[in-house]
Every structure is written in structure tokens, then in C-alpha cells.
C-alpha atoms as a PDB file:
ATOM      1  CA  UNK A   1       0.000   0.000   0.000  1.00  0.00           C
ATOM      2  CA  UNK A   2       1.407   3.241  -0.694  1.00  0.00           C
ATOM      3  CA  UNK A   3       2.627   5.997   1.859  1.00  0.00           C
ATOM      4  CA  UNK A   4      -0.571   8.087   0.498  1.00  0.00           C
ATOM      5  CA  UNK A   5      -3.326   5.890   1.321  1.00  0.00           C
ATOM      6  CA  UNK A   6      -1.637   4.506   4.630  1.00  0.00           C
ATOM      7  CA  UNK A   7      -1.108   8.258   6.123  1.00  0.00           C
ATOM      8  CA  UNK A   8      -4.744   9.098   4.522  1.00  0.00           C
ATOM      9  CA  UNK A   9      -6.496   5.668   6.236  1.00  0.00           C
ATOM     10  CA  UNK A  10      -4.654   6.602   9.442  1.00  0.00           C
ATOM     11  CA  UNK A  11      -5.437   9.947   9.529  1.00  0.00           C
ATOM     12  CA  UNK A  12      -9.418   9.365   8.861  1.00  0.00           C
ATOM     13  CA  UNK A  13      -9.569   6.657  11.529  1.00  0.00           C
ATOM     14  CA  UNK A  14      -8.032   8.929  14.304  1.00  0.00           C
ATOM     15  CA  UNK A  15     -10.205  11.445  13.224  1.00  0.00           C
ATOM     16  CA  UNK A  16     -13.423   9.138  13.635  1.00  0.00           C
ATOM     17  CA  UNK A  17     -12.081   7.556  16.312  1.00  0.00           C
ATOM     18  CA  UNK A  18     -11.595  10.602  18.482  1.00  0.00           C
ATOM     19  CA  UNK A  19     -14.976  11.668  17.317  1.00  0.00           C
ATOM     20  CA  UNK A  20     -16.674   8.933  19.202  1.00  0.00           C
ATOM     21  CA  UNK A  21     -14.849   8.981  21.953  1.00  0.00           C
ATOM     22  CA  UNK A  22     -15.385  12.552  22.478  1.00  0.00           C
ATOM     23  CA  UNK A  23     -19.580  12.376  21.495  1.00  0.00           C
ATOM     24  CA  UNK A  24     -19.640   9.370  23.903  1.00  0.00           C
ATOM     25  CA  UNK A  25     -17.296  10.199  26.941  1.00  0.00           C
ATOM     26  CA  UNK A  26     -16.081  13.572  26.929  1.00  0.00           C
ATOM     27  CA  UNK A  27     -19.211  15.978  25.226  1.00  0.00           C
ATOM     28  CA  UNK A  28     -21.385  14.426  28.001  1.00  0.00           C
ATOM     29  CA  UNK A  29     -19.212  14.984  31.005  1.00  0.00           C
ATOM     30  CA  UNK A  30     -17.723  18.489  29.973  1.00  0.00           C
ATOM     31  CA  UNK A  31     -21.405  19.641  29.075  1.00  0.00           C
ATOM     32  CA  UNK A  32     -22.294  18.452  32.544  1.00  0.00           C
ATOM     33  CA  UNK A  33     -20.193  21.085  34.352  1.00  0.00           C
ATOM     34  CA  UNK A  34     -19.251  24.590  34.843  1.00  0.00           C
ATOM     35  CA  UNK A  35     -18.391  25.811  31.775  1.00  0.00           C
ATOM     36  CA  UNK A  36     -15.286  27.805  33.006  1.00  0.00           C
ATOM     37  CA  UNK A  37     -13.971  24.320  34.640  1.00  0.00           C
ATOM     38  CA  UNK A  38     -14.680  22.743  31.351  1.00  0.00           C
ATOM     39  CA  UNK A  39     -13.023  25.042  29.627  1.00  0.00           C
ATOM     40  CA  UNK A  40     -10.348  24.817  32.084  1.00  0.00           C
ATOM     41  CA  UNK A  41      -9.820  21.165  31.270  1.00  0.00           C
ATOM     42  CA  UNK A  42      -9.784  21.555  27.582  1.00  0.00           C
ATOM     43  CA  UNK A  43      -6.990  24.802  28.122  1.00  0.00           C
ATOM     44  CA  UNK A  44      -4.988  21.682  30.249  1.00  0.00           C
ATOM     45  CA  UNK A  45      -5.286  19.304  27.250  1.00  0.00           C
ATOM     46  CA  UNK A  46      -3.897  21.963  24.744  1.00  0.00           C
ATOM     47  CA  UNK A  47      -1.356  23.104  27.373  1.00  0.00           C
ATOM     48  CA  UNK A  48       0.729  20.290  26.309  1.00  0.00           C
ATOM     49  CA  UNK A  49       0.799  21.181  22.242  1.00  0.00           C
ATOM     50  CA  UNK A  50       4.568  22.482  22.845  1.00  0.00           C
ATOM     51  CA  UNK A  51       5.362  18.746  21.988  1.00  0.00           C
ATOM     52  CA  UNK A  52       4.877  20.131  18.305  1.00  0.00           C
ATOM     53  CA  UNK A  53       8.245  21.729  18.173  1.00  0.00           C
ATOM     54  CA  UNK A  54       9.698  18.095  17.761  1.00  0.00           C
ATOM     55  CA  UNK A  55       8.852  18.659  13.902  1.00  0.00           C
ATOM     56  CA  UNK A  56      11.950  20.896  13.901  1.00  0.00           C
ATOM     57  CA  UNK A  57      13.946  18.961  16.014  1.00  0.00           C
ATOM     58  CA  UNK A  58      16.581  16.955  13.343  1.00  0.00           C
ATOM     59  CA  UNK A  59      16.882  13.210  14.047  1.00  0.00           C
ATOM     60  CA  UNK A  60      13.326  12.940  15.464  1.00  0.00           C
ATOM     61  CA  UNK A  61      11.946  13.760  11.575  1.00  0.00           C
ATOM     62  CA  UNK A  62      13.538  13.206   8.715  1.00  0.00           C
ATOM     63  CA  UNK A  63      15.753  15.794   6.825  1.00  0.00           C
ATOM     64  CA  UNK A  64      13.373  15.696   3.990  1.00  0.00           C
ATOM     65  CA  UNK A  65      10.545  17.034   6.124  1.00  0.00           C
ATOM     66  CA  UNK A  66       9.338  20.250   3.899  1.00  0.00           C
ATOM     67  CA  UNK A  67      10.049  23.613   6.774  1.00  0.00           C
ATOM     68  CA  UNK A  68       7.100  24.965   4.971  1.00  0.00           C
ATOM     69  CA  UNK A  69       5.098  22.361   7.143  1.00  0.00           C
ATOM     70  CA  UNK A  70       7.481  22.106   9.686  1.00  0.00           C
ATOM     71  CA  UNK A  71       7.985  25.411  11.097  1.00  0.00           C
ATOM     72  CA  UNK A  72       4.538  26.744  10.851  1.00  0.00           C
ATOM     73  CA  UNK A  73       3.300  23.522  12.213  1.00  0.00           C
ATOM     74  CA  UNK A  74       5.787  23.601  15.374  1.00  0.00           C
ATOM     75  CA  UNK A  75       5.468  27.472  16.076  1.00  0.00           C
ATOM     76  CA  UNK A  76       1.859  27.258  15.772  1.00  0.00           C
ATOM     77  CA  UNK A  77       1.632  24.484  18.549  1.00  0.00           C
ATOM     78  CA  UNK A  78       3.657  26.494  20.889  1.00  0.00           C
ATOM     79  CA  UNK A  79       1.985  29.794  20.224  1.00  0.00           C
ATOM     80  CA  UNK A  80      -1.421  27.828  21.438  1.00  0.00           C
ATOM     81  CA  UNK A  81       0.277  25.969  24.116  1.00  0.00           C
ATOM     82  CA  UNK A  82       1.572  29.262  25.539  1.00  0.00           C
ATOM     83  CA  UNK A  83      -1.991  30.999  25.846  1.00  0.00           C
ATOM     84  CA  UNK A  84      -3.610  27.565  27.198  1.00  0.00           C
ATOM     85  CA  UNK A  85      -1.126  27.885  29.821  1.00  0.00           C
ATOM     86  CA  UNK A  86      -1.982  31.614  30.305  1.00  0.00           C
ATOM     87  CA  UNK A  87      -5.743  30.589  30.042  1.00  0.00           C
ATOM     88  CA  UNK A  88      -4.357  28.203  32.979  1.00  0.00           C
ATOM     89  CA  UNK A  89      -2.796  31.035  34.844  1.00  0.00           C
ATOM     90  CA  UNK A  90      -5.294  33.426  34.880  1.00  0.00           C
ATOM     91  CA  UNK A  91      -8.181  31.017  35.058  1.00  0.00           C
ATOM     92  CA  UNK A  92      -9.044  33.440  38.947  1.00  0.00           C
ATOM     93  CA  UNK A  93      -9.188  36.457  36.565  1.00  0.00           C
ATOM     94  CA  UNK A  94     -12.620  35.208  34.753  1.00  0.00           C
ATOM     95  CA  UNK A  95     -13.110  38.146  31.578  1.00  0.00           C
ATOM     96  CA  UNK A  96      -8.927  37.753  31.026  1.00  0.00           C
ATOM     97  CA  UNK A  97      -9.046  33.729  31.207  1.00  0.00           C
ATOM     98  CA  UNK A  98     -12.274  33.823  29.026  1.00  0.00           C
ATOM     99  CA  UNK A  99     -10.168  36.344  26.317  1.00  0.00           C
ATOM    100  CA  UNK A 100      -7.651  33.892  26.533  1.00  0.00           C
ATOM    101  CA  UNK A 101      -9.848  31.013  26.029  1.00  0.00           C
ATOM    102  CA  UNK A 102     -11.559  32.589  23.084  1.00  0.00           C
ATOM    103  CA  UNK A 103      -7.522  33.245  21.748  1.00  0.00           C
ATOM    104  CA  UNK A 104      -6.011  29.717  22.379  1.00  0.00           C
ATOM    105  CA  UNK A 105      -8.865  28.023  20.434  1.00  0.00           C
ATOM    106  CA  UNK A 106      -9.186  30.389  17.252  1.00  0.00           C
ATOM    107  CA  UNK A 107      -4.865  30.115  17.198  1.00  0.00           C
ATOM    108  CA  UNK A 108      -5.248  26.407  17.835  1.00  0.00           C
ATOM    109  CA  UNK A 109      -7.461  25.543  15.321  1.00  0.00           C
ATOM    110  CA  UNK A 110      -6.394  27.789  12.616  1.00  0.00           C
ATOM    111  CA  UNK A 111      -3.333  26.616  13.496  1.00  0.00           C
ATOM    112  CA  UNK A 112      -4.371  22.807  12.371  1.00  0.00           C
ATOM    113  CA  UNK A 113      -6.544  24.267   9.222  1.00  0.00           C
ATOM    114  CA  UNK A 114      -3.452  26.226   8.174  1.00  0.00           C
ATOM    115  CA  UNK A 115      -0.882  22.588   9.014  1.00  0.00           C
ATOM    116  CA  UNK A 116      -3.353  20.420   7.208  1.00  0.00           C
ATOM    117  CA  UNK A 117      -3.477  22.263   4.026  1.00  0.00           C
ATOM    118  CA  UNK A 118       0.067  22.912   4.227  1.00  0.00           C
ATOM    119  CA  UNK A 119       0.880  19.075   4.689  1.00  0.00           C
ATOM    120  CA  UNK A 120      -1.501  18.436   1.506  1.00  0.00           C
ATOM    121  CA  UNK A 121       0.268  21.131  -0.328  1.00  0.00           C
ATOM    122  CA  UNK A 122       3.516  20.003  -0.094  1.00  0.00           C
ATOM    123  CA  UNK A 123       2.853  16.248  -0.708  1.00  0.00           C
ATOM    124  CA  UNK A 124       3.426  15.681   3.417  1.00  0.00           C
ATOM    125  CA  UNK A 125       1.448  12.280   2.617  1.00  0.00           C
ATOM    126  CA  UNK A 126       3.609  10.818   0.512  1.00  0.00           C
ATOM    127  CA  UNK A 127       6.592  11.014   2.617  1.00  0.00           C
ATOM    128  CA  UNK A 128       4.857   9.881   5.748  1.00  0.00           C
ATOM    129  CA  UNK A 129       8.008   8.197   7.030  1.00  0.00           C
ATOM    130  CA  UNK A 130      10.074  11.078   7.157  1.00  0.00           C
ATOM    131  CA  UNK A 131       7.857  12.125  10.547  1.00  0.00           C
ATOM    132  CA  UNK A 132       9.713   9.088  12.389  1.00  0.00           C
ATOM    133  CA  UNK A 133       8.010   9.023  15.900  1.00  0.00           C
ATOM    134  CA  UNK A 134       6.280  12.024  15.308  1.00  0.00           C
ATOM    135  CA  UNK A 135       3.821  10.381  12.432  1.00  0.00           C
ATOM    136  CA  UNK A 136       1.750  10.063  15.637  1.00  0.00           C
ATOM    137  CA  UNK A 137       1.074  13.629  16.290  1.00  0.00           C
ATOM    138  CA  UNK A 138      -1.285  13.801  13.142  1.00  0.00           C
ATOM    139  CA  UNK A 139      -2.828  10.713  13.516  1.00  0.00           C
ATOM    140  CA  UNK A 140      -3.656  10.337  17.149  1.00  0.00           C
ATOM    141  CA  UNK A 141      -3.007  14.006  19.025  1.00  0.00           C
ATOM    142  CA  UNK A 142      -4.319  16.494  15.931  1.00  0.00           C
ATOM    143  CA  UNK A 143      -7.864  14.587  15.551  1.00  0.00           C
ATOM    144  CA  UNK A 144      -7.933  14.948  19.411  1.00  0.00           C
ATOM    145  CA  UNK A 145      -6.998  18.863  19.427  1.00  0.00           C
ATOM    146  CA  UNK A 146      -9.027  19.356  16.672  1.00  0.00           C
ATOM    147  CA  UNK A 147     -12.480  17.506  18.504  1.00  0.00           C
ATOM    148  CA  UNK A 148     -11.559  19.480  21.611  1.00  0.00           C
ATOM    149  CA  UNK A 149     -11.539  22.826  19.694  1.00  0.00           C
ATOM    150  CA  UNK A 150     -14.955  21.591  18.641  1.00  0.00           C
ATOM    151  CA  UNK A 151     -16.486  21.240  21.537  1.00  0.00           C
ATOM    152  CA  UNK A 152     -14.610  24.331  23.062  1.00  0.00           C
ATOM    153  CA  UNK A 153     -16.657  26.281  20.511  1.00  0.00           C
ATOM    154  CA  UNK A 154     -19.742  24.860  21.694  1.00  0.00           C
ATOM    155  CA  UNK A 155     -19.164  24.863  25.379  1.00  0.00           C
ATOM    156  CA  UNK A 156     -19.132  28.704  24.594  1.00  0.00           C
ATOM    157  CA  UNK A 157     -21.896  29.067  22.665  1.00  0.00           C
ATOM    158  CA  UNK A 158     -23.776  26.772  24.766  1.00  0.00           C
ATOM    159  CA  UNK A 159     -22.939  29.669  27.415  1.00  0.00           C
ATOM    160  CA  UNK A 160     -23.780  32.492  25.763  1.00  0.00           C
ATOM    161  CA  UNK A 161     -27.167  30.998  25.124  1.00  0.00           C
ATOM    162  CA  UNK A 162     -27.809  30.293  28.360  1.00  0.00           C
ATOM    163  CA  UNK A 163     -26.914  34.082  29.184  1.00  0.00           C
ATOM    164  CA  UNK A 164     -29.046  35.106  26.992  1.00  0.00           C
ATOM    165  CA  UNK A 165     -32.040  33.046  28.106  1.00  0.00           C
ATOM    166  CA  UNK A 166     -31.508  34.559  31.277  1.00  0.00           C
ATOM    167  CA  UNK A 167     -31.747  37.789  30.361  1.00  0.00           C
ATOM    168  CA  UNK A 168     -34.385  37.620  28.734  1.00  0.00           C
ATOM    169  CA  UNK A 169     -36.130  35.389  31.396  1.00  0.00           C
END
């Protein structure tokens, strides 16, 4: 089977894996709580994307890893990272952790629009094994950053809904 289809199969499957586990498990329980202590959970989760730096780190990809996928991916990560942990920091500051929720999720997920289209554009696919170890960043961690943007999205508009219900009430 070529590199193509193998990275494209994998890639799917995490996707739609991660996609039931988050509609079964996760959406249930984080819709269950306080949205800031969701939220606060997710921000914890996406506190750890620094890990995406490894795609510039020689010897844990291959030298033939295109940099224009590389370094956008890798700064991209640790720009979100950084204002998760922020979110993190100045979750006792409620309208400055809420700004900084709002920020870490439009990065974040830009962040893996702009990486995905990159890594189609420059034929990231067909040189799967030049990510080494890190071939499992886009096949098990991006679905699952991706699904948690999601539902980070809908956790807030889920809020502001209820604000505005009560407002009106």
C-alpha cells in the first residue's frame, strides 16, 4: 500500500475515532459542568501542544521534512500551548481567562486548518516516514486537538445561550 493511502487511512480513523470517543465520553461529562472548569480542562489538554516543536527537532523527523510544514506547524503548537497555559494562569481572573480562552482556540485551530493544508500542499502524505516518531502527532493528538476545539466552541456558545435566556427570562 502506498505511503498516500496509509497516512490518509490513518489519519481518517483517528479522526473518527476521536470523534466517538469525544460524542460518547467527553461531550457528556464536559457539558455536565461549569463551563469555566470545562473550559479549564480543555486549556490543560492543549497546554501540552509544545510537543509540536519536535517537527523541527533533526533526528526525530527526517531531513526531507518540507520547513514549509514544519515550522509553521511547530510554532503554531507552541503559540497555542503558551496561551492555554496563560488561560491556565489566569483562570481566577474570569473576563482575562475567558479572552484567553476565546484566543487559544481560534490560534489552535487555525493553526491545524493552516498545518493540514500545508501538509496536503507540499505532498506531506507521501513522505509519511520522514515524521519518524512524530507520524503520531497527526494521527492520534491532531484529531484529538481538533475535537476538543470543537467542543470548546460549543461549550461557549452553549454559554452564551444560556446568558441570553436569562436575560431575557
Amino acid at each position: 500500500m502506498p505511503p498516500q493511502a496509509i497516512f490518509l487511512i490513518d489519519m481518517s480513523l483517528g479522526y473518527l475515532a476521536w470523534a466517538l470517543c469525544i460524542a460518547v465520553y467527553v461531550w457528556p461529562w464536559l457539558k455536565a459542568m461549569d463551563g469555566a472548569q470545562a473550559q479549564r480542562i480543555i486549556a490543560t489538554f492543549h497546554s501540552f501542544r509544545f510537543f509540536g516543536l519536535v517537527f523541527l527537532l533533526p533526528g526525530f523527523v527526517g531531513q526531507h521534512v518540507p520547513q514549509g510544514f514544519a515550522a509553521p506547524a511547530a510554532y503554531g503548537d507552541i503559540a497555542t500551548a503558551l496561551l492555554a497555559i496563560l488561560a491556565l494562569l489566569t483562570f481566577r481572573i474570569r473576563a482575562l481567562f475567558w479572552l484567553l480562552v476565546l484566543a487559544f482556540n481560534v490560534v489552535g485551530l487555525g493553526d491545524l486548518i493552516i498545518d493540514t493544508a500545508n501538509a496536503s500542499r507540499l505532498g506531506l502524505p507521501n513522505m509519511a516516514g520522514e515524521l519518524g516518531a512524530a507520524y503520531a502527532i497527526p494521527m492520534l493528538y491532531v484529531p484529538a486537538l481538533f475535537w476538543t476545539h470543537i467542543v470548546a466552541f460549543a461549550l461557549m456558545l452553549q454559554s452564551r445561550k444560556r446568558s441570553v435566556r436569562a436575560a431575557t427570562a
